[in-house]
PDB file of N, CA and C in Angstrom:
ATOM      1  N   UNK A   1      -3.348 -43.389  64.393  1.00  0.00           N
ATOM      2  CA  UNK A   1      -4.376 -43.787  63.445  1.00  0.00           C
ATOM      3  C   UNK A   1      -5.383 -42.676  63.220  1.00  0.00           C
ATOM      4  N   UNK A   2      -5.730 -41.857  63.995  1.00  0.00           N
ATOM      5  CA  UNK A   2      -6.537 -40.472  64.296  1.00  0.00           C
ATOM      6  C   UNK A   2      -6.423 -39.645  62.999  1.00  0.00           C
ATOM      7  N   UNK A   3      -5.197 -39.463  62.810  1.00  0.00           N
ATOM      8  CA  UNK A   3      -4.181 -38.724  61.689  1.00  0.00           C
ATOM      9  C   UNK A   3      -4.743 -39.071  60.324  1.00  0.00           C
ATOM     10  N   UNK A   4      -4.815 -40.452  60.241  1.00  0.00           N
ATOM     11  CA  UNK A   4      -4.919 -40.786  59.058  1.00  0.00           C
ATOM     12  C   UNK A   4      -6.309 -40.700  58.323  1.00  0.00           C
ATOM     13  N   UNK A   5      -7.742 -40.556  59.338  1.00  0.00           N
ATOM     14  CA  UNK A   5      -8.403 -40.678  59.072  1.00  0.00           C
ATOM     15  C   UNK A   5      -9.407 -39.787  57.977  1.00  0.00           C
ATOM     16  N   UNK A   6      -8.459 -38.496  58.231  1.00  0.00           N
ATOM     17  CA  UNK A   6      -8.851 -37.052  58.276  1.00  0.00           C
ATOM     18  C   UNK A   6      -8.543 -36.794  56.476  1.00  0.00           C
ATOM     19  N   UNK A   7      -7.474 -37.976  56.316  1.00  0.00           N
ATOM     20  CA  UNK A   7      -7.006 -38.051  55.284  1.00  0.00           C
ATOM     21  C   UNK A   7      -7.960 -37.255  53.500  1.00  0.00           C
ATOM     22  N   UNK A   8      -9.289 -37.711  53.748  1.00  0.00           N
ATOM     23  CA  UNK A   8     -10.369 -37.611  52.543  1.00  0.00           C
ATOM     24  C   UNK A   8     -10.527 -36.319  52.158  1.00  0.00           C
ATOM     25  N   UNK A   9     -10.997 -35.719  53.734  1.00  0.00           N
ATOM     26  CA  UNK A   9     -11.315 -34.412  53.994  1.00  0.00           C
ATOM     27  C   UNK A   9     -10.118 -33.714  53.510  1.00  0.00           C
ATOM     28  N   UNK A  10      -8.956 -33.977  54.072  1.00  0.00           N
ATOM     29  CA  UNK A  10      -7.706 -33.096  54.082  1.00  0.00           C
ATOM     30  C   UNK A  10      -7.621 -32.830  52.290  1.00  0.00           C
ATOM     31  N   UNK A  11      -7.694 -33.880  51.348  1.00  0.00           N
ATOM     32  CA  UNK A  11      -7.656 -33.929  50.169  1.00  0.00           C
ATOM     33  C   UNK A  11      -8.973 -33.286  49.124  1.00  0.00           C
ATOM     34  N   UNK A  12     -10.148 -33.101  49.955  1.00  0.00           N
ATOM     35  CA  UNK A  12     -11.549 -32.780  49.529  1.00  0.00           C
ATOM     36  C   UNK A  12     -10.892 -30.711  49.649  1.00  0.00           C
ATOM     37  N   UNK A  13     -10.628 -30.519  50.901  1.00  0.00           N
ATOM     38  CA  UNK A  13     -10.139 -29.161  50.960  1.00  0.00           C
ATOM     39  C   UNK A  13      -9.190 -28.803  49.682  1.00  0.00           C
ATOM     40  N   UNK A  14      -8.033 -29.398  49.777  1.00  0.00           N
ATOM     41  CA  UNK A  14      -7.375 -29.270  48.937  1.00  0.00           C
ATOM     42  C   UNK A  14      -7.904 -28.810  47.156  1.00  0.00           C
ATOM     43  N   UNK A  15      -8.461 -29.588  47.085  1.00  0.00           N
ATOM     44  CA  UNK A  15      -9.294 -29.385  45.535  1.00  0.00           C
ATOM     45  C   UNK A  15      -9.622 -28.271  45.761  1.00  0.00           C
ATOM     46  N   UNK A  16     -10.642 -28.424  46.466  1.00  0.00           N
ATOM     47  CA  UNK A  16     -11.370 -27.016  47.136  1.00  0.00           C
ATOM     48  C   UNK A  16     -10.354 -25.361  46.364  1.00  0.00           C
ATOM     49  N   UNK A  17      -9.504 -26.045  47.491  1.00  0.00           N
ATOM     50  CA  UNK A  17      -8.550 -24.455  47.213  1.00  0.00           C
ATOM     51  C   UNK A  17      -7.862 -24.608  45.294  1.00  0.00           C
ATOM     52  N   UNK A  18      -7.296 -25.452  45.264  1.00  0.00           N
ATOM     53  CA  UNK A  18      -7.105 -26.072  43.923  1.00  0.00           C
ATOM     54  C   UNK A  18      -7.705 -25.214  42.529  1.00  0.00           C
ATOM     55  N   UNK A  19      -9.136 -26.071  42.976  1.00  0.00           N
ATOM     56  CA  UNK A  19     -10.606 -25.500  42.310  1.00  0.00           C
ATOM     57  C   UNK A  19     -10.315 -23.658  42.244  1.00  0.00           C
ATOM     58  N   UNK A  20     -10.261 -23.366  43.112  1.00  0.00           N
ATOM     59  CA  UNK A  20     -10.394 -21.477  43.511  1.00  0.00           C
ATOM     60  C   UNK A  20      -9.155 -20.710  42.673  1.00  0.00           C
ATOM     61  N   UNK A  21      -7.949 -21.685  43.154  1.00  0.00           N
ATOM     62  CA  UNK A  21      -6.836 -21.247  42.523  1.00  0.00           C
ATOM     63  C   UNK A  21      -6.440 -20.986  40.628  1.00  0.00           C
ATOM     64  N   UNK A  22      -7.305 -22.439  40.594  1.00  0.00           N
ATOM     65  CA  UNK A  22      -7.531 -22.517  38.926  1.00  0.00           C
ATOM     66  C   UNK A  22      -8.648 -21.503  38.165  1.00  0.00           C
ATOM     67  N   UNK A  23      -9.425 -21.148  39.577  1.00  0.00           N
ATOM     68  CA  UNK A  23     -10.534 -19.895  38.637  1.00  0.00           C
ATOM     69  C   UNK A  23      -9.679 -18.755  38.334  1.00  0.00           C
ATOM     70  N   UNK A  24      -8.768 -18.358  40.042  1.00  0.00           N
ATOM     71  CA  UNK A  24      -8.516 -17.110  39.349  1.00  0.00           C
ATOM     72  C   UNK A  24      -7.470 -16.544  38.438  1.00  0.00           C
ATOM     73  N   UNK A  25      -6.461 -17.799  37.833  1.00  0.00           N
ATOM     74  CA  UNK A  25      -6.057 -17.692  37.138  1.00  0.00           C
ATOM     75  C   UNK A  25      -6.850 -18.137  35.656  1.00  0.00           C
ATOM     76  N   UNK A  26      -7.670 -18.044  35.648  1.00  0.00           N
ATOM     77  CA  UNK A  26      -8.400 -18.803  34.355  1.00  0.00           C
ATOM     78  C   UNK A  26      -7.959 -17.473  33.098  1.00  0.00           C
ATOM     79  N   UNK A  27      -8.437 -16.353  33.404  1.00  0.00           N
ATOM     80  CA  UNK A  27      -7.508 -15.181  32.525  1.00  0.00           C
ATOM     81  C   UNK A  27      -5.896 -15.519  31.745  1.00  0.00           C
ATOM     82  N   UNK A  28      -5.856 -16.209  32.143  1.00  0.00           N
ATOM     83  CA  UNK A  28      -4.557 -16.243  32.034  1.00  0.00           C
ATOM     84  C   UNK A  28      -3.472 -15.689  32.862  1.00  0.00           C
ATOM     85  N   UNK A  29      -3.413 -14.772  34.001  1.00  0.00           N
ATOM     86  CA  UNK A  29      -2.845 -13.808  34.419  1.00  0.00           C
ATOM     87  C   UNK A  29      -2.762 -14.482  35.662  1.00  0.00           C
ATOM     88  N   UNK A  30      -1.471 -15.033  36.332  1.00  0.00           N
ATOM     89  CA  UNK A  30      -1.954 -15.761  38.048  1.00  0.00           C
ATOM     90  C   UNK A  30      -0.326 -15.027  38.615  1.00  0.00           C
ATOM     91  N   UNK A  31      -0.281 -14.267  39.522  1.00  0.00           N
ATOM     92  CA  UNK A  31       0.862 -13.810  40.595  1.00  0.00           C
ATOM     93  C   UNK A  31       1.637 -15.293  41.027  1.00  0.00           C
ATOM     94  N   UNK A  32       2.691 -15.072  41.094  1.00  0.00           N
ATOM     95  CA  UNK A  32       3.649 -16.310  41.036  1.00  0.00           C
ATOM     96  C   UNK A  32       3.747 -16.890  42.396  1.00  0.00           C
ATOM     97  N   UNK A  33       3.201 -16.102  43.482  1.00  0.00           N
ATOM     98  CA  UNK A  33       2.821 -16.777  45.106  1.00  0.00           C
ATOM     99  C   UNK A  33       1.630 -17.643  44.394  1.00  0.00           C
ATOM    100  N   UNK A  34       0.465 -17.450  44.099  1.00  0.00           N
ATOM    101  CA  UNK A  34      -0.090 -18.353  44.054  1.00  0.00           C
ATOM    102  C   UNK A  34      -0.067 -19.585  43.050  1.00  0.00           C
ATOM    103  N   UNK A  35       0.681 -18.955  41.555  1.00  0.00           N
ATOM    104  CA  UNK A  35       0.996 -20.173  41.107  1.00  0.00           C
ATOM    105  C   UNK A  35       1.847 -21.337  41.840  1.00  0.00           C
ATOM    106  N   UNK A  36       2.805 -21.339  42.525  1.00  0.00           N
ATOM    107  CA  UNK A  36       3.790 -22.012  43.848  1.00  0.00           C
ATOM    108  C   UNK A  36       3.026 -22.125  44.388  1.00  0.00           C
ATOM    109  N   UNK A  37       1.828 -21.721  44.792  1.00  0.00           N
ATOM    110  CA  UNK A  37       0.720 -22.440  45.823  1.00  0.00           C
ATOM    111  C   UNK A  37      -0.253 -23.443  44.998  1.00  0.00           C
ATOM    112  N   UNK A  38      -0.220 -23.368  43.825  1.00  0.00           N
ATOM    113  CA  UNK A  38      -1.504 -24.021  42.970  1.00  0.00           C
ATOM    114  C   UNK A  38      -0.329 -25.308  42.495  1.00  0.00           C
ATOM    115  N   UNK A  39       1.147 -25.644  42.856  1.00  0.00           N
ATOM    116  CA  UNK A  39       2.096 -26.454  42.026  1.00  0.00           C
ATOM    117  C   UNK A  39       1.928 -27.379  44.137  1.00  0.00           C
ATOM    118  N   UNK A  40       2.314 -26.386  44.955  1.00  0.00           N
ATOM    119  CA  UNK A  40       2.395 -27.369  46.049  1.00  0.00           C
ATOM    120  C   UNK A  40       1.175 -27.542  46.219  1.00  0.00           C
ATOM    121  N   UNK A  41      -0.037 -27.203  45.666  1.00  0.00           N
ATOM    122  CA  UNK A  41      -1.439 -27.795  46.342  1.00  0.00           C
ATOM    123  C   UNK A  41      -1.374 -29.070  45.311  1.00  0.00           C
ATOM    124  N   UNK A  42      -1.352 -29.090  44.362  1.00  0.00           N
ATOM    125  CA  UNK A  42      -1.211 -30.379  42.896  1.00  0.00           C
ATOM    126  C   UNK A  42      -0.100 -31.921  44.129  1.00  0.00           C
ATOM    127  N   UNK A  43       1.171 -31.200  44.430  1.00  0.00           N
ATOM    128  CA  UNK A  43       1.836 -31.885  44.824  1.00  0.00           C
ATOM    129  C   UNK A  43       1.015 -32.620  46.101  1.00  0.00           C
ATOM    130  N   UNK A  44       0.668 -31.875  46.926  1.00  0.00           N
ATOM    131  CA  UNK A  44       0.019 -32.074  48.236  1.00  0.00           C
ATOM    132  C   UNK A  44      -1.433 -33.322  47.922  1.00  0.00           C
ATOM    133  N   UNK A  45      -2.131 -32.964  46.829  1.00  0.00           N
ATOM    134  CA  UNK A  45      -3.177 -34.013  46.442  1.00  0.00           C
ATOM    135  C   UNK A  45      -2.729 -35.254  46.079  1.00  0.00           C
ATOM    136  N   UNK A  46      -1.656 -34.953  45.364  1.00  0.00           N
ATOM    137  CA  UNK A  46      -0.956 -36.308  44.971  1.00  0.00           C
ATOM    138  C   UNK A  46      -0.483 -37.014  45.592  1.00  0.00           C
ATOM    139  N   UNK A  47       0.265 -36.774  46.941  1.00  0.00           N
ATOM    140  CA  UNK A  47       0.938 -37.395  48.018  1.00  0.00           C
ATOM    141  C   UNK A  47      -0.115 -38.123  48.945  1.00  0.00           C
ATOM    142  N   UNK A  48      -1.193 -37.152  49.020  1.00  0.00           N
ATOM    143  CA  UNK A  48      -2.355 -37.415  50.411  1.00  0.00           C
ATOM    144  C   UNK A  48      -2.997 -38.668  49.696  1.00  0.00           C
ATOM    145  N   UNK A  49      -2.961 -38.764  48.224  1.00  0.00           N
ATOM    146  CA  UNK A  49      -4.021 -39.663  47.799  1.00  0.00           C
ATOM    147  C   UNK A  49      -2.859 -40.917  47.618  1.00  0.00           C
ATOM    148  N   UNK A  50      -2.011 -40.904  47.103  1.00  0.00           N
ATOM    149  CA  UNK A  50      -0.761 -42.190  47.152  1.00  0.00           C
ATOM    150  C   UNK A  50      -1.325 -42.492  48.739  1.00  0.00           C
ATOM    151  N   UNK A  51      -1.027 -41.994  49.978  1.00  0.00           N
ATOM    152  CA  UNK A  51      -1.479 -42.042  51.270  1.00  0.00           C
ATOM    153  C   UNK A  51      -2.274 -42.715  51.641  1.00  0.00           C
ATOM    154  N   UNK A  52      -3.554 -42.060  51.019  1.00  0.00           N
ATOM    155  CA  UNK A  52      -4.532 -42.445  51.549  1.00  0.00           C
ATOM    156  C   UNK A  52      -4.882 -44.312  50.636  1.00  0.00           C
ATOM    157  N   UNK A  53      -4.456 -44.235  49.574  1.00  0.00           N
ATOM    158  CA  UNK A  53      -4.484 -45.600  48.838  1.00  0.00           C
ATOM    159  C   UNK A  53      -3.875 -46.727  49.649  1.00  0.00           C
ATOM    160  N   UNK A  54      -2.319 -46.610  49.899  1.00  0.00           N
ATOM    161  CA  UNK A  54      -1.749 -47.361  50.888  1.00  0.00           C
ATOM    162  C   UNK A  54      -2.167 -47.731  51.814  1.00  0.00           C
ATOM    163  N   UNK A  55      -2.798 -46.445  53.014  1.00  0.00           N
ATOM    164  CA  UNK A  55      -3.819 -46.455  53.801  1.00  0.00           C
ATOM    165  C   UNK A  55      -4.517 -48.297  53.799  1.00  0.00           C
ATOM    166  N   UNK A  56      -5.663 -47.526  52.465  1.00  0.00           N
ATOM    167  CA  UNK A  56      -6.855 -48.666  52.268  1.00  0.00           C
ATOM    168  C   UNK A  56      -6.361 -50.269  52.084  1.00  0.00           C
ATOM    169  N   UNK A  57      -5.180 -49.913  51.445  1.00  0.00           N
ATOM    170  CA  UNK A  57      -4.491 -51.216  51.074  1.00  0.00           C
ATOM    171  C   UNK A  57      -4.858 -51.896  52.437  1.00  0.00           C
ATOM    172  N   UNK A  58      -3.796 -51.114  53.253  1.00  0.00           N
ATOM    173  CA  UNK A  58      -3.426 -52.004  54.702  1.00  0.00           C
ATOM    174  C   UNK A  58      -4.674 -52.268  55.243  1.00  0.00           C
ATOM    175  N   UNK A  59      -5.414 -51.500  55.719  1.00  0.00           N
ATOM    176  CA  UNK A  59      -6.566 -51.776  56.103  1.00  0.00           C
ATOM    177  C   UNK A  59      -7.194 -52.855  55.268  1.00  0.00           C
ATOM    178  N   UNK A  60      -7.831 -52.965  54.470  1.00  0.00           N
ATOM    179  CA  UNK A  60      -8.022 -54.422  53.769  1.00  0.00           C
ATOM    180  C   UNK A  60      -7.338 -55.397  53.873  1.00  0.00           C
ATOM    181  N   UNK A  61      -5.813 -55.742  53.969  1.00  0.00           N
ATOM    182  CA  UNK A  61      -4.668 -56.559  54.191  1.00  0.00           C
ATOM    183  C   UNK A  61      -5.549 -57.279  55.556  1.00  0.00           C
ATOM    184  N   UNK A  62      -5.153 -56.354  56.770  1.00  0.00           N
ATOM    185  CA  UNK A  62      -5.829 -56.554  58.137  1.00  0.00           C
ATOM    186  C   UNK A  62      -7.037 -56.962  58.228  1.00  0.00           C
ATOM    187  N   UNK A  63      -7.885 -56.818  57.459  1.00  0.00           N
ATOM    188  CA  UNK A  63      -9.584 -57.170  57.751  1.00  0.00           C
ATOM    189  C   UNK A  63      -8.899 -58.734  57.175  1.00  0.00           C
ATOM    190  N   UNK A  64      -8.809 -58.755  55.888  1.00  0.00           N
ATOM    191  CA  UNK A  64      -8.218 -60.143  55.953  1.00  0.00           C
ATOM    192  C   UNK A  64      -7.875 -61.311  56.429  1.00  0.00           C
ATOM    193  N   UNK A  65      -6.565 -60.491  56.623  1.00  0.00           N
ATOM    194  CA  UNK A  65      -6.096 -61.691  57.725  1.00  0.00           C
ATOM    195  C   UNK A  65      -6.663 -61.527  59.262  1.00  0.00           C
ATOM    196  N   UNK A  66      -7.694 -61.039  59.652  1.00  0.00           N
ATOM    197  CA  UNK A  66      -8.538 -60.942  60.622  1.00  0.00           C
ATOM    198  C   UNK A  66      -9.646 -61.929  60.653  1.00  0.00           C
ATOM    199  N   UNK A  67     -10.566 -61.515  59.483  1.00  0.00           N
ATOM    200  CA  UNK A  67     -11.735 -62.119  59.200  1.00  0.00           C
ATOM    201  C   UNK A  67     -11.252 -63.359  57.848  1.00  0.00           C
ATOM    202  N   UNK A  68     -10.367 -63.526  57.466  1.00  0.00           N
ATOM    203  CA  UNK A  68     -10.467 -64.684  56.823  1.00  0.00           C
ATOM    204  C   UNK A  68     -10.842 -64.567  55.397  1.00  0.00           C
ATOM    205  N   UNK A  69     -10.873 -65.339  54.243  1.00  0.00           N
ATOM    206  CA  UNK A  69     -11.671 -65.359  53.193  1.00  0.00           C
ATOM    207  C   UNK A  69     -12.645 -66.416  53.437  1.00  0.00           C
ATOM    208  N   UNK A  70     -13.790 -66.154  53.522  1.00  0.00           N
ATOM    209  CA  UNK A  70     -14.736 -67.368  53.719  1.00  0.00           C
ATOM    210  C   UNK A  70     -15.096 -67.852  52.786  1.00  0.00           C
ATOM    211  N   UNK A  71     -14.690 -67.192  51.235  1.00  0.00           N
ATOM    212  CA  UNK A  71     -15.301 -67.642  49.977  1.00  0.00           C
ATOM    213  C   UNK A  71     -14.705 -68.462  49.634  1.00  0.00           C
ATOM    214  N   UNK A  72     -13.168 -68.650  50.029  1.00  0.00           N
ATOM    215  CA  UNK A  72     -12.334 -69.570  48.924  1.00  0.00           C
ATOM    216  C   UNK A  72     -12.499 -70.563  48.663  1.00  0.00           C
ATOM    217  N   UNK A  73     -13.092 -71.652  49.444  1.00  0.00           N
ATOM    218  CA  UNK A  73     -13.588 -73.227  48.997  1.00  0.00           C
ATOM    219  C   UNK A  73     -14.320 -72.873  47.723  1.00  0.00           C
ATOM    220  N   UNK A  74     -15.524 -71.856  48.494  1.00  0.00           N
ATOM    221  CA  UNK A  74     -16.885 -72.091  47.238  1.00  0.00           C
ATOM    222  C   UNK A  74     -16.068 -71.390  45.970  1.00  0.00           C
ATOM    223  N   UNK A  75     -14.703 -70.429  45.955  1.00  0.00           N
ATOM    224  CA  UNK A  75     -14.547 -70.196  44.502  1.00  0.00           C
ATOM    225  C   UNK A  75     -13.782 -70.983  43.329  1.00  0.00           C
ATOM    226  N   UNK A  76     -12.883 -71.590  45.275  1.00  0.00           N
ATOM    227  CA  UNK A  76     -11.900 -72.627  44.446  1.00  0.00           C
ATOM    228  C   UNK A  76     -12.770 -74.182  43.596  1.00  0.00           C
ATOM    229  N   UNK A  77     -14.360 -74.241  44.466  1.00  0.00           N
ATOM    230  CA  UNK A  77     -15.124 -75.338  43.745  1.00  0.00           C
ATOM    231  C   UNK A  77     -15.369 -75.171  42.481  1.00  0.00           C
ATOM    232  N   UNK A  78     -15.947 -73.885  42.073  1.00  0.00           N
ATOM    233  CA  UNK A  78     -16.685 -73.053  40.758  1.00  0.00           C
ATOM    234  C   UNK A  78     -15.117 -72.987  39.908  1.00  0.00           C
ATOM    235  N   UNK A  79     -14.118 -73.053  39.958  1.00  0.00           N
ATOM    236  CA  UNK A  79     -13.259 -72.767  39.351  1.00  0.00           C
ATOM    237  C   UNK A  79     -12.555 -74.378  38.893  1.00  0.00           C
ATOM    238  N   UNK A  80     -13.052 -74.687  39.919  1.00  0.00           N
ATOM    239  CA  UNK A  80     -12.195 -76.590  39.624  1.00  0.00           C
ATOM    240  C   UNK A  80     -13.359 -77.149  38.497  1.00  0.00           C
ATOM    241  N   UNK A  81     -14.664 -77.135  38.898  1.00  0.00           N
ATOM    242  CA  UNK A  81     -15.943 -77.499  37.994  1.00  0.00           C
ATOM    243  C   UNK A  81     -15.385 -76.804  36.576  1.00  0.00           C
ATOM    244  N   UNK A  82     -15.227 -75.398  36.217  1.00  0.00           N
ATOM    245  CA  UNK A  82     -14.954 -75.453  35.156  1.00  0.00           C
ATOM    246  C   UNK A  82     -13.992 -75.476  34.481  1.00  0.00           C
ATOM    247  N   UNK A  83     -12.626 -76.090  34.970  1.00  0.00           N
ATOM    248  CA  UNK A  83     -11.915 -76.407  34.870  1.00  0.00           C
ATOM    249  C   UNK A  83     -12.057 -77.990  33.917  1.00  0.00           C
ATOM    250  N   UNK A  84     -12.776 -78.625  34.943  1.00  0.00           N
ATOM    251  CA  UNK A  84     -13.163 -79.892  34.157  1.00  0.00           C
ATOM    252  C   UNK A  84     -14.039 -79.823  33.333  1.00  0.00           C
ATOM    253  N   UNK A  85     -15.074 -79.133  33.253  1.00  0.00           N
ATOM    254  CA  UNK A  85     -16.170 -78.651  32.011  1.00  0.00           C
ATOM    255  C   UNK A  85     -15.279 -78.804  30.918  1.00  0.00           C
ATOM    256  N   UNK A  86     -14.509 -77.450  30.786  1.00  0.00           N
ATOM    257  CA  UNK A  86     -13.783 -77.251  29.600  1.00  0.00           C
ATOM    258  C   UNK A  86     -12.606 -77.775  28.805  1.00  0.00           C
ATOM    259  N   UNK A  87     -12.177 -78.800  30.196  1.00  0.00           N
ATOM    260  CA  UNK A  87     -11.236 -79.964  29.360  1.00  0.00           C
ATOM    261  C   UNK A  87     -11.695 -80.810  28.369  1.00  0.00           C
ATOM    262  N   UNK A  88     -11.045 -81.058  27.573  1.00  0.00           N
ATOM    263  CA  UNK A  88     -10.877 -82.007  25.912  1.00  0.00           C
ATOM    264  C   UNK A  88     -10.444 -82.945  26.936  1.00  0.00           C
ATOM    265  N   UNK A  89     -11.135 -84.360  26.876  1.00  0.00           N
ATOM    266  CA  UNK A  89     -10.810 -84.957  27.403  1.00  0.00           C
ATOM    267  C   UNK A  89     -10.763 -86.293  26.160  1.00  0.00           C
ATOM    268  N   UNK A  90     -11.698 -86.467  24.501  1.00  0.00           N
ATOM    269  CA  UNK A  90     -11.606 -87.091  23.863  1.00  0.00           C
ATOM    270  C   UNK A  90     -12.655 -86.609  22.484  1.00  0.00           C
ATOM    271  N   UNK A  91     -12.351 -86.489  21.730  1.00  0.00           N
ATOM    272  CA  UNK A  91     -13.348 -86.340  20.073  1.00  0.00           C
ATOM    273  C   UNK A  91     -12.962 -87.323  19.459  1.00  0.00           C
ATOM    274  N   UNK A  92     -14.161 -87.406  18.440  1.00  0.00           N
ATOM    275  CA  UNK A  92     -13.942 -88.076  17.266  1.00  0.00           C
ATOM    276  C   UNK A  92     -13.284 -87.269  16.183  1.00  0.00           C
ATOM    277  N   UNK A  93     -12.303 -87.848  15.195  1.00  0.00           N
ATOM    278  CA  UNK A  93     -11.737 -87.144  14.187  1.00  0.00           C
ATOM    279  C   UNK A  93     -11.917 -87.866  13.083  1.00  0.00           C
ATOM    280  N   UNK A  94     -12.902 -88.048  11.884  1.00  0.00           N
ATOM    281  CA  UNK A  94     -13.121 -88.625  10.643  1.00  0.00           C
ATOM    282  C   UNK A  94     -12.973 -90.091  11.131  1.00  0.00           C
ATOM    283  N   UNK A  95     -14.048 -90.387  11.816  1.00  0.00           N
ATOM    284  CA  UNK A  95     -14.210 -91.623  12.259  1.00  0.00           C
ATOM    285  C   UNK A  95     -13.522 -92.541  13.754  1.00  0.00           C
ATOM    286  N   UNK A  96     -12.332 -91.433  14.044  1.00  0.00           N
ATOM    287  CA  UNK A  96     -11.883 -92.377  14.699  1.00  0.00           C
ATOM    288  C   UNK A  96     -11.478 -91.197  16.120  1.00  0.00           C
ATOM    289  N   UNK A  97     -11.013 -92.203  17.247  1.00  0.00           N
ATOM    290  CA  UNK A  97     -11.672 -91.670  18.922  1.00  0.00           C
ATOM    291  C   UNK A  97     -10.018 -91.007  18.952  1.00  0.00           C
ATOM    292  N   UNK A  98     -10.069 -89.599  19.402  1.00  0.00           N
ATOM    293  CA  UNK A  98      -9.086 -89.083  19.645  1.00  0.00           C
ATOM    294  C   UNK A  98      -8.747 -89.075  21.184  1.00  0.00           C
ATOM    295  N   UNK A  99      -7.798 -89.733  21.942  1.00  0.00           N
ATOM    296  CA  UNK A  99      -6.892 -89.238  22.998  1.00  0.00           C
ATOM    297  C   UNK A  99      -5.751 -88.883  23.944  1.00  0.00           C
ATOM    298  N   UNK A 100      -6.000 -88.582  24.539  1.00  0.00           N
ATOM    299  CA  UNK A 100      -4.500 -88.068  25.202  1.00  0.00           C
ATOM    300  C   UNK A 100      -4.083 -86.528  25.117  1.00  0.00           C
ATOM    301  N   UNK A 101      -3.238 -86.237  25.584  1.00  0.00           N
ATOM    302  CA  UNK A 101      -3.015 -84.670  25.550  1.00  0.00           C
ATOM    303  C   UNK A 101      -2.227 -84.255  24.117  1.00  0.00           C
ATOM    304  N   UNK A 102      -0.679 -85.159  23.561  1.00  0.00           N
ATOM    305  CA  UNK A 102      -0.613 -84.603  22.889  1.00  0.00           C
ATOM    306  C   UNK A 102      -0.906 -85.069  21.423  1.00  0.00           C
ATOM    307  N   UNK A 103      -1.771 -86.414  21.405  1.00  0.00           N
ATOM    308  CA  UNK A 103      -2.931 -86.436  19.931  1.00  0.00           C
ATOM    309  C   UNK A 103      -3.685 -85.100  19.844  1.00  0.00           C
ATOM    310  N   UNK A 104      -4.917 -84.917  21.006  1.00  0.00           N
ATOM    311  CA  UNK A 104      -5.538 -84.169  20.828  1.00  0.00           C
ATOM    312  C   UNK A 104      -4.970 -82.541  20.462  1.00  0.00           C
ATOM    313  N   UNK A 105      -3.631 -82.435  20.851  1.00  0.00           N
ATOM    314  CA  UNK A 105      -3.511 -80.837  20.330  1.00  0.00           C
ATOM    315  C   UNK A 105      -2.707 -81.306  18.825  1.00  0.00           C
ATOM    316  N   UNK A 106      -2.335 -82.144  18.496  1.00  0.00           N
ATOM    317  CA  UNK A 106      -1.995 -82.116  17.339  1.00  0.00           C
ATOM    318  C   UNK A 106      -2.756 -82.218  16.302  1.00  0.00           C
ATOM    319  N   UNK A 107      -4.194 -82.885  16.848  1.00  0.00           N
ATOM    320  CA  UNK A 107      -5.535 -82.747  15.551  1.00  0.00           C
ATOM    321  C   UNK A 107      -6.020 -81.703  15.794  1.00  0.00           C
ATOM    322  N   UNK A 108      -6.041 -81.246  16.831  1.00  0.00           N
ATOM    323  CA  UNK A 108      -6.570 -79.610  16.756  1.00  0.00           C
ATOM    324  C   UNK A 108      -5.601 -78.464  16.172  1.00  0.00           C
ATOM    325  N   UNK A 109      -4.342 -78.634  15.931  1.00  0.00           N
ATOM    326  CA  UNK A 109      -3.418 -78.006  15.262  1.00  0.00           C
ATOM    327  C   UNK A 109      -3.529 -78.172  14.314  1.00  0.00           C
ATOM    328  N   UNK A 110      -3.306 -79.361  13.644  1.00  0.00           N
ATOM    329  CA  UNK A 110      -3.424 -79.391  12.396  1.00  0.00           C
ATOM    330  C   UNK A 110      -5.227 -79.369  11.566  1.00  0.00           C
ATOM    331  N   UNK A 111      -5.823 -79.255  12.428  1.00  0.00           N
ATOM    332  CA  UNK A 111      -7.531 -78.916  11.830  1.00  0.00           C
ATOM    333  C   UNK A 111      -7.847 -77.188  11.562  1.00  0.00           C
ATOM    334  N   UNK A 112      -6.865 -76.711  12.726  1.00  0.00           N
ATOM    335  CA  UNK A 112      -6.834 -75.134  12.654  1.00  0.00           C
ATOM    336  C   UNK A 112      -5.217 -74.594  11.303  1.00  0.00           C
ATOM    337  N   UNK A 113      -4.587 -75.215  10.943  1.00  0.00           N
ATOM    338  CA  UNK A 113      -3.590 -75.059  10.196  1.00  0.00           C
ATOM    339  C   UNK A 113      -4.373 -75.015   8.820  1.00  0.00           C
ATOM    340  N   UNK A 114      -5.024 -76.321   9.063  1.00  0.00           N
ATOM    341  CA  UNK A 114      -5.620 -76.441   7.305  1.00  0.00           C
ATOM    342  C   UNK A 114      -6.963 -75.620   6.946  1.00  0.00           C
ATOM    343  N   UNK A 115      -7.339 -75.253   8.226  1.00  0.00           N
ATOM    344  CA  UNK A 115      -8.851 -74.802   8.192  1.00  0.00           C
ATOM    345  C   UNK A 115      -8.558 -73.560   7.600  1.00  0.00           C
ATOM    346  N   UNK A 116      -7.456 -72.785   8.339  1.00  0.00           N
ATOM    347  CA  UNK A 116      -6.869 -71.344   7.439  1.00  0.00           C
ATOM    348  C   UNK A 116      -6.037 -71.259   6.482  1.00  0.00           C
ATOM    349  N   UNK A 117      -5.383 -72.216   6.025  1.00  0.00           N
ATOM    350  CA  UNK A 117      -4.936 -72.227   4.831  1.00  0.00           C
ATOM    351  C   UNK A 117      -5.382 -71.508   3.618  1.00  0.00           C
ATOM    352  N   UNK A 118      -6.873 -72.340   3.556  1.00  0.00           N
ATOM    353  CA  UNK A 118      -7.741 -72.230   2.686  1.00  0.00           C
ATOM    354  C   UNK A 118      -7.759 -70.997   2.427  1.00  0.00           C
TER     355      UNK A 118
END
């Protein structure tokens, strides 16, 4: 686990050299050792950071299932509440009481059909 930790730094260097490599070719003009060093440093950032992502993954996975979600009641409550908020549960339609599931989407279909017609 020691290994892995070093991970940020190892990738912060990298740029580092990266950074240096990209100045001194900025001319246009770069010796082909260091271009092969500026293609495996690109490669090397890319790998350490896939790495280090996975890394975080797991680590979060583990706190998890360690410590639990303590929120989920209170989100699954806030989510059930508006759940029922936003149900059609009955309207009036030109006088008369609309319900059930599939009255109500068929006056709302056909109110949105004719509404754009127009």
């Amino acid at each position: 686990m020691s290994h892995s930790t070093n991970i940020p730094a190892k990738v912060d260097s990298l740029k580092a050299r990266q950074a240096w490599l990209d100045g001194t070719g900025a001319d246009g003009v770069m010796p082909p050792e260091e271009l092969d060093e500026l293609c495996e440093t690109s490669n090397a950032i890319h790998s350490l950071s896939r790495v280090n992502t996975s890394f975080c993954w797991q680590q979060s996975r583990l706190l998890w299932l360690k410590e639990g979600d303590a929120n989920s009641k209170f989100f699954h409550n806030v989510l059930s509440s508006r759940r029922r908020r936003n149900a059609i549960v009955s309207f009036v339609e030109n006088g008369n009481v609309v319900e059930g599931v599939q009255p109500i989407r068929t006056a709302v279909f056909n109110h949105f059909s004719n509404h754009f017609k127009k």
